[in-house]
Structures are given as C-alpha cells and as structure tokens.
Protein backbone atom coordinates (compact mmCIF):
# COMPACT_ATOMS: atom_id res chain seq x y z
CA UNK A 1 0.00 0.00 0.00
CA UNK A 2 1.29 3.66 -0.81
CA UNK A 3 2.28 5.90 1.63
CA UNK A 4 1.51 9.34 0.39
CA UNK A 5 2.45 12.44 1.58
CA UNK A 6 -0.91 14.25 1.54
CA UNK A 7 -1.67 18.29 1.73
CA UNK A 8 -2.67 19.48 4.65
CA UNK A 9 -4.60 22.58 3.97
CA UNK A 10 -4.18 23.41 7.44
CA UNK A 11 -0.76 22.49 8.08
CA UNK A 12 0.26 25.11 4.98
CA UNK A 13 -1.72 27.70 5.78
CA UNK A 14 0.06 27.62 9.54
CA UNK A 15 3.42 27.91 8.05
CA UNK A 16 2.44 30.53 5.77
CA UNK A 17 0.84 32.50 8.55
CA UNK A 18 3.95 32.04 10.61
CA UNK A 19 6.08 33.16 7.59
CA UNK A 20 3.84 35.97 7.14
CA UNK A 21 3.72 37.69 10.42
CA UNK A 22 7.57 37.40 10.94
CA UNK A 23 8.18 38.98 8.04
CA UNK A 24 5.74 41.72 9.09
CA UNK A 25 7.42 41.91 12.66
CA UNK A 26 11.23 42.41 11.16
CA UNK A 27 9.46 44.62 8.27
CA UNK A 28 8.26 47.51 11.09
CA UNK A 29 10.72 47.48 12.63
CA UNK A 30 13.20 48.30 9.52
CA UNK A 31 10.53 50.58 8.33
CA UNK A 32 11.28 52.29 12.49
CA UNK A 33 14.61 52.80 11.19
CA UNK A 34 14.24 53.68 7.64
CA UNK A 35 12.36 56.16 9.25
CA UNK A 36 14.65 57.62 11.40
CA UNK A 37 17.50 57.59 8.81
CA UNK A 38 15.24 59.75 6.45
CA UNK A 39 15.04 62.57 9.66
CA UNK A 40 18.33 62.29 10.42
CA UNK A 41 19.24 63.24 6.69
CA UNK A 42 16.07 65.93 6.68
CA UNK A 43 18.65 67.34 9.91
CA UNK A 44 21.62 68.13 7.87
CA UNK A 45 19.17 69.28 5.23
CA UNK A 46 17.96 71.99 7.78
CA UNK A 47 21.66 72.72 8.99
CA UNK A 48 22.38 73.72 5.12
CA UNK A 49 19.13 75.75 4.80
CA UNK A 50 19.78 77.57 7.99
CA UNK A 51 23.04 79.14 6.66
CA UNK A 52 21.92 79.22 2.86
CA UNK A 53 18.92 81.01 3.17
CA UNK A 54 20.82 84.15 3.74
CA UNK A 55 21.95 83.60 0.35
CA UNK A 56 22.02 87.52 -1.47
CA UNK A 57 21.51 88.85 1.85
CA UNK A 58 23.03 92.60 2.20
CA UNK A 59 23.76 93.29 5.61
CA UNK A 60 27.54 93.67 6.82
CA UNK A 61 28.54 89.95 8.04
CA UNK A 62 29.14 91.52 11.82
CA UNK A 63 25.45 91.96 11.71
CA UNK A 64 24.85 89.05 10.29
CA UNK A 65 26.63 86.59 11.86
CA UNK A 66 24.16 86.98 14.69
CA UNK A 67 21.87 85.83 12.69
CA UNK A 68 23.91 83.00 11.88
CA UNK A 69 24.29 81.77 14.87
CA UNK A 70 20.33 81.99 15.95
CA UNK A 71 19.96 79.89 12.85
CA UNK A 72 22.73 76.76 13.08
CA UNK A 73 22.75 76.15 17.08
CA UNK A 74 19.30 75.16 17.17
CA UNK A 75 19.55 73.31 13.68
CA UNK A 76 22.87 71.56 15.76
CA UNK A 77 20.92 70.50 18.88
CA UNK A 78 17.98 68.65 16.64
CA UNK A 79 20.03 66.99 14.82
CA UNK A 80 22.01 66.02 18.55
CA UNK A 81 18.83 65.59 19.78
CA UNK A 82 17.90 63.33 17.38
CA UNK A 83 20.63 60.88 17.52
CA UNK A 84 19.72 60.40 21.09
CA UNK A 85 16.51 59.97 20.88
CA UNK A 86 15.43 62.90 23.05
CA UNK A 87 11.84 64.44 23.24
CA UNK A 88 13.14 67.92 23.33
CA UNK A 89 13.51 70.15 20.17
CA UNK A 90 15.11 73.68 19.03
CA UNK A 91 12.97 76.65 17.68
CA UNK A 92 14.03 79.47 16.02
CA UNK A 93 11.17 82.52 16.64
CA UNK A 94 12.92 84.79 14.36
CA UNK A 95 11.02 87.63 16.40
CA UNK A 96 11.37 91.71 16.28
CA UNK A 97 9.56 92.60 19.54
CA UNK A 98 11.17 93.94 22.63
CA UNK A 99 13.12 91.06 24.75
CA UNK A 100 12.09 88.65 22.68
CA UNK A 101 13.30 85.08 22.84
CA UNK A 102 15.24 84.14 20.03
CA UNK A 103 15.35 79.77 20.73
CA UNK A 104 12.80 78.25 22.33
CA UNK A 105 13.44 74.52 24.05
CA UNK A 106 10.06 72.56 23.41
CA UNK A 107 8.86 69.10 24.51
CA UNK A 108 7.05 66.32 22.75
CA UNK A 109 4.10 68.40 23.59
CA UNK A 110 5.22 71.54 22.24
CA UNK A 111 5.44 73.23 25.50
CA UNK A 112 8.02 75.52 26.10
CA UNK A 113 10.55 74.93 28.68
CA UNK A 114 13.54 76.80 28.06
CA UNK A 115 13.59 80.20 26.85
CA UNK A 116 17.47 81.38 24.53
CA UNK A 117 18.67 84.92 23.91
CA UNK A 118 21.62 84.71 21.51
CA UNK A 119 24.08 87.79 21.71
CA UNK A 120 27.03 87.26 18.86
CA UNK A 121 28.73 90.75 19.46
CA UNK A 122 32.65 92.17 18.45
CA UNK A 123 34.48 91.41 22.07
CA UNK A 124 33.35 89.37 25.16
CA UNK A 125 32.63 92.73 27.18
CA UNK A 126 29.84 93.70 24.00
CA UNK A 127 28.48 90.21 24.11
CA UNK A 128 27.89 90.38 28.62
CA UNK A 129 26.96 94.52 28.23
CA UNK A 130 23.94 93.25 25.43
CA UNK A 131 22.93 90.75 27.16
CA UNK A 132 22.58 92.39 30.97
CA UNK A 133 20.86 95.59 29.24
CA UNK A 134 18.24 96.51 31.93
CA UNK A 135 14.88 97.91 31.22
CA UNK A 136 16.24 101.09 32.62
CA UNK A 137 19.24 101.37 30.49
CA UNK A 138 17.05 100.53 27.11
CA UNK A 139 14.77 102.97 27.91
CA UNK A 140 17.07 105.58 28.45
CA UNK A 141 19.30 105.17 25.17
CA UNK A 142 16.25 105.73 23.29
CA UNK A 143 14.91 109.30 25.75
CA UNK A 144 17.93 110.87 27.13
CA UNK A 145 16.31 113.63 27.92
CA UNK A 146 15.14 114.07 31.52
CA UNK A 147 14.11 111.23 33.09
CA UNK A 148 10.61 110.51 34.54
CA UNK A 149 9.71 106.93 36.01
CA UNK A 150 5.97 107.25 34.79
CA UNK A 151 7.11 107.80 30.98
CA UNK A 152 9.50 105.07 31.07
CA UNK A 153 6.17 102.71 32.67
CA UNK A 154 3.65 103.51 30.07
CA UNK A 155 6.90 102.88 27.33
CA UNK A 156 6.88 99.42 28.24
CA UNK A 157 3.07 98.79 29.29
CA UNK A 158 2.62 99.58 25.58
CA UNK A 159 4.74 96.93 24.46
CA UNK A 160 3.27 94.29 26.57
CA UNK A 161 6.03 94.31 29.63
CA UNK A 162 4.92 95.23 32.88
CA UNK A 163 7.88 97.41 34.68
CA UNK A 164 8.01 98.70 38.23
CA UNK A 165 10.57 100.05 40.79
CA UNK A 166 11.53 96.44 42.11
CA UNK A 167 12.18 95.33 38.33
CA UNK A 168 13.75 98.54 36.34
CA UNK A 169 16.86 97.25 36.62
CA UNK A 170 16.40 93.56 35.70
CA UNK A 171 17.89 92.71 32.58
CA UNK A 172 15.46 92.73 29.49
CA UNK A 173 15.96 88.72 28.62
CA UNK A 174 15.44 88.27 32.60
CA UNK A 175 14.06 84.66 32.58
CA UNK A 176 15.86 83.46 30.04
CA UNK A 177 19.02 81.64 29.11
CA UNK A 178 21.94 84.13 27.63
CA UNK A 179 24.05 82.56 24.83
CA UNK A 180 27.29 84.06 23.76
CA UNK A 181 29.79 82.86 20.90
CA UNK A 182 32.70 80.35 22.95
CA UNK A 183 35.10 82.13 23.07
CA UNK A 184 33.17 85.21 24.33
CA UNK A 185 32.17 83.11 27.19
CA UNK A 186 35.27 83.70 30.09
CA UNK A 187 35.65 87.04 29.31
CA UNK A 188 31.75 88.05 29.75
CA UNK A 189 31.89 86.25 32.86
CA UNK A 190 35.36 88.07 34.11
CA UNK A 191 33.37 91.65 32.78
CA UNK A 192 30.25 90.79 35.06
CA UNK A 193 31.82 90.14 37.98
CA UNK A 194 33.52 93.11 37.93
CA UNK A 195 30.54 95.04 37.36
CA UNK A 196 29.20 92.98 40.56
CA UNK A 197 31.79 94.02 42.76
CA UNK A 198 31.76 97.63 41.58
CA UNK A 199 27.52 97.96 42.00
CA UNK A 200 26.77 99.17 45.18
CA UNK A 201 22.71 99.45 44.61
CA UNK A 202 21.67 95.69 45.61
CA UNK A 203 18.70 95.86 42.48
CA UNK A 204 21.13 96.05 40.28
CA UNK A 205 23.81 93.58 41.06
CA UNK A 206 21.14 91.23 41.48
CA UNK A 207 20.08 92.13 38.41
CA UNK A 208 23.62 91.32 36.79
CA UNK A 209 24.34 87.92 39.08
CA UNK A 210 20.78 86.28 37.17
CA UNK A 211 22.38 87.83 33.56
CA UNK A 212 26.13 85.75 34.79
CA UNK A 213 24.20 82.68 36.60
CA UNK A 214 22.10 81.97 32.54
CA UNK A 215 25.74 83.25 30.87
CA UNK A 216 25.95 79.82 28.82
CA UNK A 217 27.64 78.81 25.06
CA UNK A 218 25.46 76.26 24.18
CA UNK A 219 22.14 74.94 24.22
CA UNK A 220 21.45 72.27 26.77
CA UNK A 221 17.66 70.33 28.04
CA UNK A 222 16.43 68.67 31.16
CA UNK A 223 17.47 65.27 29.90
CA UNK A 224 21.27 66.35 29.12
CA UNK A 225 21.43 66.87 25.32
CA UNK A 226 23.89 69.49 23.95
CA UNK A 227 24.44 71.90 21.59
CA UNK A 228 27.88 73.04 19.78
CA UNK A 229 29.56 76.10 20.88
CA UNK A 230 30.36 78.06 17.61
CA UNK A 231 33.01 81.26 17.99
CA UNK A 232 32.76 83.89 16.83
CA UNK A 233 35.13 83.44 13.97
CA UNK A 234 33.07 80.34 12.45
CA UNK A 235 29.82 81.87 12.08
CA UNK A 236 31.55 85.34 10.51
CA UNK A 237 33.16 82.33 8.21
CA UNK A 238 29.21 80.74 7.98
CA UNK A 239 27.79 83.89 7.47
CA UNK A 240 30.45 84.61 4.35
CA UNK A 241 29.15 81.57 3.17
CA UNK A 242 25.55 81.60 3.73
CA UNK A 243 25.90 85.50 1.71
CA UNK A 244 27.24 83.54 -0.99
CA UNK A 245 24.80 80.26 -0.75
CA UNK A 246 27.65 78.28 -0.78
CA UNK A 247 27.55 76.66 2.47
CA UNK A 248 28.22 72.73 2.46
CA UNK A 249 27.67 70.85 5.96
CA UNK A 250 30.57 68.11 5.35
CA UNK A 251 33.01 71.13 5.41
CA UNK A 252 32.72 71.86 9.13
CA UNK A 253 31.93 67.77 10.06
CA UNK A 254 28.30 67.78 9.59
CA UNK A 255 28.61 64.16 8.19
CA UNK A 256 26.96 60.94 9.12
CA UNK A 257 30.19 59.21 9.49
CA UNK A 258 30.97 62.05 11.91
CA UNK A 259 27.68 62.11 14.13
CA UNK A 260 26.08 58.42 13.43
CA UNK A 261 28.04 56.33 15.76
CA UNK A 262 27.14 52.46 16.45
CA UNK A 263 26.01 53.53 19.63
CA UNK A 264 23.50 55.52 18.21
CA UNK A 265 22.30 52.75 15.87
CA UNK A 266 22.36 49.92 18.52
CA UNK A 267 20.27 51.83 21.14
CA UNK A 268 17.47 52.70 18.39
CA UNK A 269 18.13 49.25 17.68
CA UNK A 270 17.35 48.01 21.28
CA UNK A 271 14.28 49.93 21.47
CA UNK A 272 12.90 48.60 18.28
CA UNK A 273 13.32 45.14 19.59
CA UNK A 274 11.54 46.19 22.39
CA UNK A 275 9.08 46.52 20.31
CA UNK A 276 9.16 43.89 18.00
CA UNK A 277 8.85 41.84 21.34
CA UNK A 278 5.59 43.10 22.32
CA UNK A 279 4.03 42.86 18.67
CA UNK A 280 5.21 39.21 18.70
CA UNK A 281 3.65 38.74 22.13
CA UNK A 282 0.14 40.08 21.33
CA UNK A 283 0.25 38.02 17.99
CA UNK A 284 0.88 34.98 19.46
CA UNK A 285 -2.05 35.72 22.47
CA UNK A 286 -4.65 36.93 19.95
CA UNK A 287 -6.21 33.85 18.93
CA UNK A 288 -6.95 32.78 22.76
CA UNK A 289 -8.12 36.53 23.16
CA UNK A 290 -10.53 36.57 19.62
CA UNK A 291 -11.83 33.06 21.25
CA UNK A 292 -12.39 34.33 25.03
CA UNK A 293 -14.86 37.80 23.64
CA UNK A 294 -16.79 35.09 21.36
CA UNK A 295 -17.18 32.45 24.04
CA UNK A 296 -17.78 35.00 26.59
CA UNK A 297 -15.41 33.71 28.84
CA UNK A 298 -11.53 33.46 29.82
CA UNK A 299 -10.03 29.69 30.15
CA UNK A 300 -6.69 31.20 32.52
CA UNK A 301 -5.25 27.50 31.27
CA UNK A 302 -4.48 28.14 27.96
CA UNK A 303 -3.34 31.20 28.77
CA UNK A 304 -0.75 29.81 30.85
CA UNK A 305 -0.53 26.90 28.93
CA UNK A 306 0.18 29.23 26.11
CA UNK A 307 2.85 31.36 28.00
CA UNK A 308 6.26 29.39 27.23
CA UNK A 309 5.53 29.84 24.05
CA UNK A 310 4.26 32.99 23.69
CA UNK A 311 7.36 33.87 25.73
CA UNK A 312 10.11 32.40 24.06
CA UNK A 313 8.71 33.53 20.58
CA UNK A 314 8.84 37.40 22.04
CA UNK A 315 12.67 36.49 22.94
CA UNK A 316 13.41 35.44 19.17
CA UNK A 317 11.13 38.46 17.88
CA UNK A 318 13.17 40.87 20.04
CA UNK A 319 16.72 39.60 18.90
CA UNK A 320 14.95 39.97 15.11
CA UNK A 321 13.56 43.04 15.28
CA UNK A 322 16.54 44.44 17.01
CA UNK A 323 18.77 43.25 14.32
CA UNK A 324 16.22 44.44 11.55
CA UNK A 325 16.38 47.93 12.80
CA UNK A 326 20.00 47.89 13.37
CA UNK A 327 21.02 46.36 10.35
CA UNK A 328 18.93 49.14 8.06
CA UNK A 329 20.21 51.85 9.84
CA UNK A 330 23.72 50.88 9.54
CA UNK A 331 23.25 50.03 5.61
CA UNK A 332 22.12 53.64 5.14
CA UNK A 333 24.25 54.94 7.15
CA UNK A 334 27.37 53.64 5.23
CA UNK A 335 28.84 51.93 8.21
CA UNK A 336 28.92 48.85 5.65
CA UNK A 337 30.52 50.71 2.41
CA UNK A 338 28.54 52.43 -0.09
CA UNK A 339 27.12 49.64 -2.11
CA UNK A 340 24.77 48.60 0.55
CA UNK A 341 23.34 52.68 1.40
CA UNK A 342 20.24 51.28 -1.80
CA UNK A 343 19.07 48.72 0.54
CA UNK A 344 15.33 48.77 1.81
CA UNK A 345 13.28 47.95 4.80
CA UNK A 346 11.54 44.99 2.48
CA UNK A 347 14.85 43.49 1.46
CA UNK A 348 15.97 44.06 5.36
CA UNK A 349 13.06 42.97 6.71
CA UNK A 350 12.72 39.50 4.37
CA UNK A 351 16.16 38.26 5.10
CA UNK A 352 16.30 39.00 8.66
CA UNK A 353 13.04 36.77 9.19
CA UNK A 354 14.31 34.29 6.11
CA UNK A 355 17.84 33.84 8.19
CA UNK A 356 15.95 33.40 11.78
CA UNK A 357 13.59 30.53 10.24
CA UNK A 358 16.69 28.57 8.81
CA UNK A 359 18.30 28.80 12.22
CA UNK A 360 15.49 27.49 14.11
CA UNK A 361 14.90 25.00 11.35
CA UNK A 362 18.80 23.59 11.82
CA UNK A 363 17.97 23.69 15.55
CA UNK A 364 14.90 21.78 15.47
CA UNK A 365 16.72 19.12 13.49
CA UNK A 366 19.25 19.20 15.96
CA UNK A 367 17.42 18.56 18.81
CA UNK A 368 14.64 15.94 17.24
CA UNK A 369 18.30 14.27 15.26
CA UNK A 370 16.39 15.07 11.88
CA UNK A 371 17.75 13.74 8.50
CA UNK A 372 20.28 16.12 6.65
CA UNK A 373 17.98 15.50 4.05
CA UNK A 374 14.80 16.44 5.92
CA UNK A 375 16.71 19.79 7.65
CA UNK A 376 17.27 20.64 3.92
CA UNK A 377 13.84 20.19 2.55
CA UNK A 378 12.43 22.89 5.51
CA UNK A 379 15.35 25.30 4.80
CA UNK A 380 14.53 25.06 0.80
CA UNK A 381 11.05 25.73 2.13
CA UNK A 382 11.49 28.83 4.13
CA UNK A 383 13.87 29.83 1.07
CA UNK A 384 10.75 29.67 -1.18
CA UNK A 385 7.72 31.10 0.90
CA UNK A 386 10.06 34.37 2.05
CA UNK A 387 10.96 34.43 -1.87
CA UNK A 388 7.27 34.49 -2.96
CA UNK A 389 6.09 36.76 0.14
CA UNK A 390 9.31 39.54 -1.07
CA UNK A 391 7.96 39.11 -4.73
CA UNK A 392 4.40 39.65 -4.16
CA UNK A 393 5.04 42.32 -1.67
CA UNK A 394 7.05 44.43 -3.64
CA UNK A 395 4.61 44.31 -6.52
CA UNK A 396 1.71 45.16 -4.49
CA UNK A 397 3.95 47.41 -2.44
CA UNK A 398 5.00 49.59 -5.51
CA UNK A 399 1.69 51.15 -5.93
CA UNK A 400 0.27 50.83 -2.26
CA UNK A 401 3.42 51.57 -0.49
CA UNK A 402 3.95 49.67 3.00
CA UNK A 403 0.65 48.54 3.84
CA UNK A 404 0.79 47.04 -0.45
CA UNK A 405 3.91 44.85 1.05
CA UNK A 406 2.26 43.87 4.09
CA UNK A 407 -0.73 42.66 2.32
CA UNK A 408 1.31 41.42 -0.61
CA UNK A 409 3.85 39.76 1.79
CA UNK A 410 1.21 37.89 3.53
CA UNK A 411 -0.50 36.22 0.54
CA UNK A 412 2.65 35.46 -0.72
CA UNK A 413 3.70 33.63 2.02
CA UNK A 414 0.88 31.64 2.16
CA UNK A 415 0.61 30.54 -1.43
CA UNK A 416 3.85 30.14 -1.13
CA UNK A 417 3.30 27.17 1.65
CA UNK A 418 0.77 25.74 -0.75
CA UNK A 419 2.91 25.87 -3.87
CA UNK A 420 5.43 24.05 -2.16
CA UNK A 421 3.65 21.63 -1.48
CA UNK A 422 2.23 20.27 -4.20
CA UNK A 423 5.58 21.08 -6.12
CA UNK A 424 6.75 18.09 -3.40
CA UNK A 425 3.90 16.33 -4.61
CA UNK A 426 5.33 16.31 -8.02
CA UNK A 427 8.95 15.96 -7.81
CA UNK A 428 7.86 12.65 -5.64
CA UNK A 429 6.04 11.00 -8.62
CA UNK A 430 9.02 12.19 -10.81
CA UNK A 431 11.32 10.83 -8.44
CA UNK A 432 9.05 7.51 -8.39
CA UNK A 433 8.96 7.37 -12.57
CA UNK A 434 12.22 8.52 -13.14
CA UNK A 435 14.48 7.05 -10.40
CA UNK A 436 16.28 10.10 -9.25
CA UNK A 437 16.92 11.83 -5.60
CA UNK A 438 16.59 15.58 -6.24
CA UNK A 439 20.43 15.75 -4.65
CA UNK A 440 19.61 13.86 -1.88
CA UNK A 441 15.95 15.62 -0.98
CA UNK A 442 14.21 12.36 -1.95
CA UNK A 443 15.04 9.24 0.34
CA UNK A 444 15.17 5.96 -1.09
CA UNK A 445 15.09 2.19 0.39
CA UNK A 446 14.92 -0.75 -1.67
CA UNK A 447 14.45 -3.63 0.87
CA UNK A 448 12.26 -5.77 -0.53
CA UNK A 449 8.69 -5.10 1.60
CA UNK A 450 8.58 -7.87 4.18
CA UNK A 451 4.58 -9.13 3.38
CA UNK A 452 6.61 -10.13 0.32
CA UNK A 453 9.22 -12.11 1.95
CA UNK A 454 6.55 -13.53 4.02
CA UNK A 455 4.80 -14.85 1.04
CA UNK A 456 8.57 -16.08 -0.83
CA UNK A 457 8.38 -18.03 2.65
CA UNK A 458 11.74 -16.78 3.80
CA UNK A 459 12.26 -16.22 7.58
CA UNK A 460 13.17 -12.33 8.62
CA UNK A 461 15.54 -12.56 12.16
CA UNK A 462 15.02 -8.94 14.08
CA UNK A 463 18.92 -9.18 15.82
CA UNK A 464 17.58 -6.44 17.74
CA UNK A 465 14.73 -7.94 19.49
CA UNK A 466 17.01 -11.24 19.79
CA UNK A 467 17.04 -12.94 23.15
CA UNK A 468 18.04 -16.09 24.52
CA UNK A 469 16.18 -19.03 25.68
CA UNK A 470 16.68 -19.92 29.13
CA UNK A 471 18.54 -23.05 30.12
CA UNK A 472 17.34 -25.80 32.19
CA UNK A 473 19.59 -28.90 33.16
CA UNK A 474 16.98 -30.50 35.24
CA UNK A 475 14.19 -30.72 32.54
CA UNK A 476 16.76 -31.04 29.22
CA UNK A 477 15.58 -33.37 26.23
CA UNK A 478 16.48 -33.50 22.71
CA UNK A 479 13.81 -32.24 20.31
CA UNK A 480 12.98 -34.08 17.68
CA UNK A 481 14.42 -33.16 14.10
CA UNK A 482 11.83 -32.78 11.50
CA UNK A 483 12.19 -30.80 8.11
CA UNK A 484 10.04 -28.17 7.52
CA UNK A 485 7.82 -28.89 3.79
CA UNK A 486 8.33 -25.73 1.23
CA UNK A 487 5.19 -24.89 -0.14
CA UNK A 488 5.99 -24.62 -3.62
CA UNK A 489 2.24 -23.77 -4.55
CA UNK A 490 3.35 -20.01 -2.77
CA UNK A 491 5.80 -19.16 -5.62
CA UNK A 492 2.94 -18.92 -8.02
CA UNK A 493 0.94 -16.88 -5.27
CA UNK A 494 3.16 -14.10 -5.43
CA UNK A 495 2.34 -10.63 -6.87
CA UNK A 496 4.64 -7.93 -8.23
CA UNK A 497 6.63 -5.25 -6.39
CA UNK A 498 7.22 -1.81 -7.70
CA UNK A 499 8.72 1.39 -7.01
CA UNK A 500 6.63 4.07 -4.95
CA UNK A 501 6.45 6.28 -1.78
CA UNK A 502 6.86 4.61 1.18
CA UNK A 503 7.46 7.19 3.75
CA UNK A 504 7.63 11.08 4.06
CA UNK A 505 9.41 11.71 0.71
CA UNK A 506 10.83 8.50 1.11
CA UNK A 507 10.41 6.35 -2.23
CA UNK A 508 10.84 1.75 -2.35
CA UNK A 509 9.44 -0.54 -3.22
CA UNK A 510 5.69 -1.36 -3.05
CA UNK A 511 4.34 -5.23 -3.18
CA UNK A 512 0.81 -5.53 -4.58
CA UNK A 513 -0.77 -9.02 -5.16
C-alpha cells in the first residue's frame, strides 16, 4: 500500500501564517529605522538651509553673523537631539519685539521649557553689556532727555512688559538663558563680575548675578542633550558663506560618518526590539483573546498553557527586530561601504526573518536528530515562501506603499506554503517514474517489503529484538528433528513489487498481489 504524503490545507496555511507575520514583525521594525535615517538626513538638510537662506543677503557679516548663529545652534541641537533619541527640540522665533526670545526649548508636547537669547557681538565685554541691558538702560538710550519713572512705565506697558521700581533694573531677557559665541564666554563672565563688585545698589547687582548665573555657550535640556559652541570666527566664516549660498555641511563635520556612531544605531536598535517583542507577544495571544470575547469567557489555562511559548517567541522576535532595525540603519548609514546605502526595509526585513527561520529550522533538526535531508527540505522551504512573500510584496507594495507589502507579503507567504507543497507532490512521482533523488531531498530504500518475503516463505531474524532461551539442566531433552515442507504452490501466489512512496518523501518498493 502507498504511503503518500498528503496536503494538509491546514498544516500550509500555519506555516504561511507564521512566515507571514515574521516577516511583518522584522518589516516595522526596519521601516522604524528607515524612518529615522530619512530625519536624520532631513537634519543636515535643515543645517544647510539655515546658513543658505541668507543667500544675497546685504547686511555687513558683523550683523549678520548673529543671525547665523540663531539659525545653526538650534539646527545643531535637533540633529544632537535626534541621535539620542530625546523628546526635546530647538525653535528658532525669528522675532522683532522687545526682549524677545530668540530659541525656544520645546517638549514632545510643544510646550516651552527653556527660553534662549543669543548675543554674537565684536568682544566678550559687547556680548555680557547686550545681554545684561536693563529695562532702565534701554529705555534711556532711546529718551535721554530728563528722566521721569511714569514715561518710562507707560513705554513698556505699551509693548506688553509690565515694569516697576523692584524690576527697572532687571535685565530685558530676565528669565531666560543668555548665549554668547565660545570664546566670548570667560571674558563676559570676568566683565560681570567686575561690574558685581563695583555695584553698590543691591537691584542692580542682582540684576547682573541672574544675567552671569544663565551666561551659557550652548544649548542644553532637562534630559542632558547638547548643543555646539560656535566662535565667533566660524559663524563670521558661515555667514560669508551663507551670503554667498555656498555653504556645504561636510566642510565643518556635519557628516553621518561624523555624528552616526554604532552607539547611536544599537540603542534605536534596542528599542525597536523592544518593540518587536511586544508585537510578537500580542500576535501569538490573539487567537486565545478573539476566542475568550466570542465564548464570553476566559479559560486562565491556555493562557498559561500558552505562555512558554508565547514567551520564548517574544525572545526570538526581540533579537529579530533588534537586528532588523540595526542592520537598516547601519546600511544607510554607510557603516557597511557604499554599495549597501540602496538597501530597503523589504529586502531588510525578508532576510532577517528568512535567516531566523533557517536557524530554528537547523535547531529543530538538531534537537529531534532530523535527516540532513529532511533539515534541507524545511530550509529550501522557508527559502521559497520568504521568496514568494518579497515578490508579491514588492509588486503590491510599488503602488500601495507599506501597507501594499504587508498585504502582498502575507499572501505570498501563504501561497507560497501551498505551492510548495504540491511542487513536493510532483517531484515525488518524478522521483518515483524517473528514479532520481533531487540531490539527496528524496530518500530511497529498496528492501524488498517484508509481506513479500513472508509470502517467498523466507524467515526475517530482528537481531535487535534477539534474546536467549533460558537453560534448564533438570528438565533437558532433545527435540525431535523434523524438516520443515516448502510450499511450492506459494511461488505462483506471489504478486509484483514496484517502485513508490513509502514514507515522508521516502520512495521503495511497493508489493501488490
């Protein structure tokens, strides 16, 4: 009797499903860092539009490199900012209005939580004068005339800013940080605390000990992140360049290989795992969950029945999706030579999942001491269901985008399960016709089937069932000797044996009467 090996709709549609959603899992997560790449680059994009966009610009570059400088530092921290992940982001106002704040620090909510004033003047003692300008002093550079306290109050109540007696003398940008070029930085702190010393009216050395506690070079948020500290020098070089819309990131180091380091990639990396973890985790629970609303009820044993395996799949999903992630980012980034910057998250995302199914399939063979042959034939079929799920995908994916090569990936990995099958199917009844072993994929065993030995009337000896007799010298007799009579009548009894499948692509041959 043959021994097919039949379809099992069931069984395919499994291991497409499987294939399907692993893909899908190492897919997001390259997508996570395709996405991150493409802001990264969009960074360095802003960096050169800060400094170009002054391109044809008249002013004298000692006024301008001010402007410069209000421009690149906060385009600096993003891009900073970015790399590490942080919540916090640069804004450049770009306002007119008295005091006004030049950066603004917002969160992931788009609150405000640090307030810049940027001061790029000709010596350190400019820089710490402009900066610790009191409302006093401003008011009094534009009336020098007599003074009257009332004037200068209605002055500044029509521009919004309430001034008194106990605040006159505060510095205009008082509640803000005050950013100077570097190298402007010691010697505007040296110039203020001489002024300090010197004051003898406590308003206004108080007034000038807030402008020297927020002196600063850089821009810096709760959580650490920092800005560059330009001098003076480079942004009169930037703003030369920006006049001339010539300015190039690379030449001051604004390159990937300069600011993308493998620390950067790895930690994006771990968090994408992290996630890849949890999607795997509620994928493999979902079933039990769809069943438990329809039934109305929760069975806490299969949950927990369910666990180990729901755990140890989140474990393998987490080392793929941290690999998927990493792996993209570090193709685009270069950190592998140019030829591999054209990669995508499809490709990434495919052979990631392809190379995590052939390891578990050589482990599984392992540890159940599988055939070579068998180990093989699950590898080739991996091989061909991530093959069809890419294909498919990136057809459908080419005019739908992602959610094209999700959907596309997914049907193509399960037709690919089915196709595979019944290509087995028919390379066994080739095999069977034409005698050949599809290098090895197709077993073979030509022992001759024993109901047909049993009917040639030949005795079959099992040597590994054999046991002694036990001996008894009380009781022992000879047997009598008698021949045993061959049925001759049996030779013309027999039927015919031919080749077929015998086993799990496993061809002999067959006896039929």
């Amino acid at each position: 009797m043959c021994c097919q090996e039949n379809p099992d709709f069931n069984k395919d549609f499994a291991e497409g499903y499987a294939s399907a959603l692993s893909i899908y899992v190492n897919f997001h997560q390259s997508m996570s860092g395709e996405r991150r790449v493409n802001e990264i680059w969009q960074r360095f994009v802003e960096i050169s539009g800060s400094i170009n966009k002054y391109k044809g610009n008249r002013r004298d570059v000692k006024l301008l490199k001010g402007n410069v400088m209000e421009s690149l530092v906060p385009m600096d921290f993003n891009l900073r900012a970015q790399l590490a992940g942080s919540n916090y982001r640069a804004i450049q106002l770009e306002s007119t209005k008295l005091a006004s704040v030049d950066v603004a620090i917002v969160n992931n909510l788009d609150e405000v939580v640090l307030r810049y004033s940027f001061k790029d003047m000709k010596s350190p003692k400019a820089s710490a004068r402009a900066q610790a300008t009191s409302y006093y002093e401003h008011y009094r550079k534009r009336h020098p005339g007599e003074f009257d306290k009332e004037k200068m109050f209605s002055f500044f109540r029509k521009q919004g800013v309430e001034v008194n007696e106990q605040n006159m003398y505060d510095s205009i940008y008082s509640g803000q940080k005050r950013l100077v070029p570097k190298r402007h930085l010691p010697g505007a702190r040296i110039y203020l605390k001489r002024l300090i010393n010197k004051e003898k009216d406590p308003l206004r050395a108080k007034a000038l000990q807030e402008t020297l506690d927020n002196l600063t070079d850089y821009l810096e948020t709760p959580d650490g992140i920092k800005s560059e500290a330009f001098t003076e020098a480079k942004t009169r070089q930037l703003a030369k360049k920006g006049k001339r819309g010539t300015f190039d990131p690379s030449t001051i180091g604004y390159t990937t290989e300069n600011f993308v380091s493998w620390r950067n990639i790895l930690n994006k990396g771990w968090k994408a795992g992290q996630n890849a973890a949890m999607m795997s985790f509620l994928f493999e629970y979902a079933p039990l969950i769809v069943n438990a609303i329809v039934q109305g009820n929760i069975d806490l044993d299969d949950f927990i029945q369910h666990s180990p395996k729901a755990a140890t799949q989140s474990c393998v999903s987490f080392a793929s999706g941290f690999l998927s992630c990493s792996l993209l980012e570090a193709c685009k980034f270069g950190k592998f030579g140019e030829a591999l910057k054209s990669v995508t998250a499809e490709q990434v995302g495919t052979v990631v999942a392809l190379t995590f199914s052939i390891i578990k399939d050589v482990v599984t063979g392992i540890k159940e001491n599988k055939e070579p042959a068998d180990v093989m034939y699950d590898i080739l079929k991996d091989i061909f269901i991530a093959g069809c799920a890419y294909k498919l995908g990136t057809v459908l994916g080419s005019g739908l985008g992602p959610f094209g090569f999700i959907v596309g990936s997914t049907i193509g990995s399960i037709l690919g399960s089915f196709i595979y099958t019944q290509a087995t199917q028919f390379c066994l009844s080739f095999a069977v016709t034409h005698d050949v072993t599809f290098f090895g994929l197709v077993k073979q065993d030509y022992q001759l089937p024993e109901s047909f030995l049993i009917n040639l009337g030949l005795d079959r000896y099992d040597f590994d069932r054999y046991k002694f007799d036990s001996f008894d010298f009380d009781s022992f007799e000879f047997d009598k000797f008698k021949f045993d009579r061959y049925d001759f009548n049996k030779f013309f009894e027999l039927g015919f044996v031919r080749r077929g499948v015998i086993g799990v692509r496993k061809i002999g041959y067959i006896y039929e009467v």
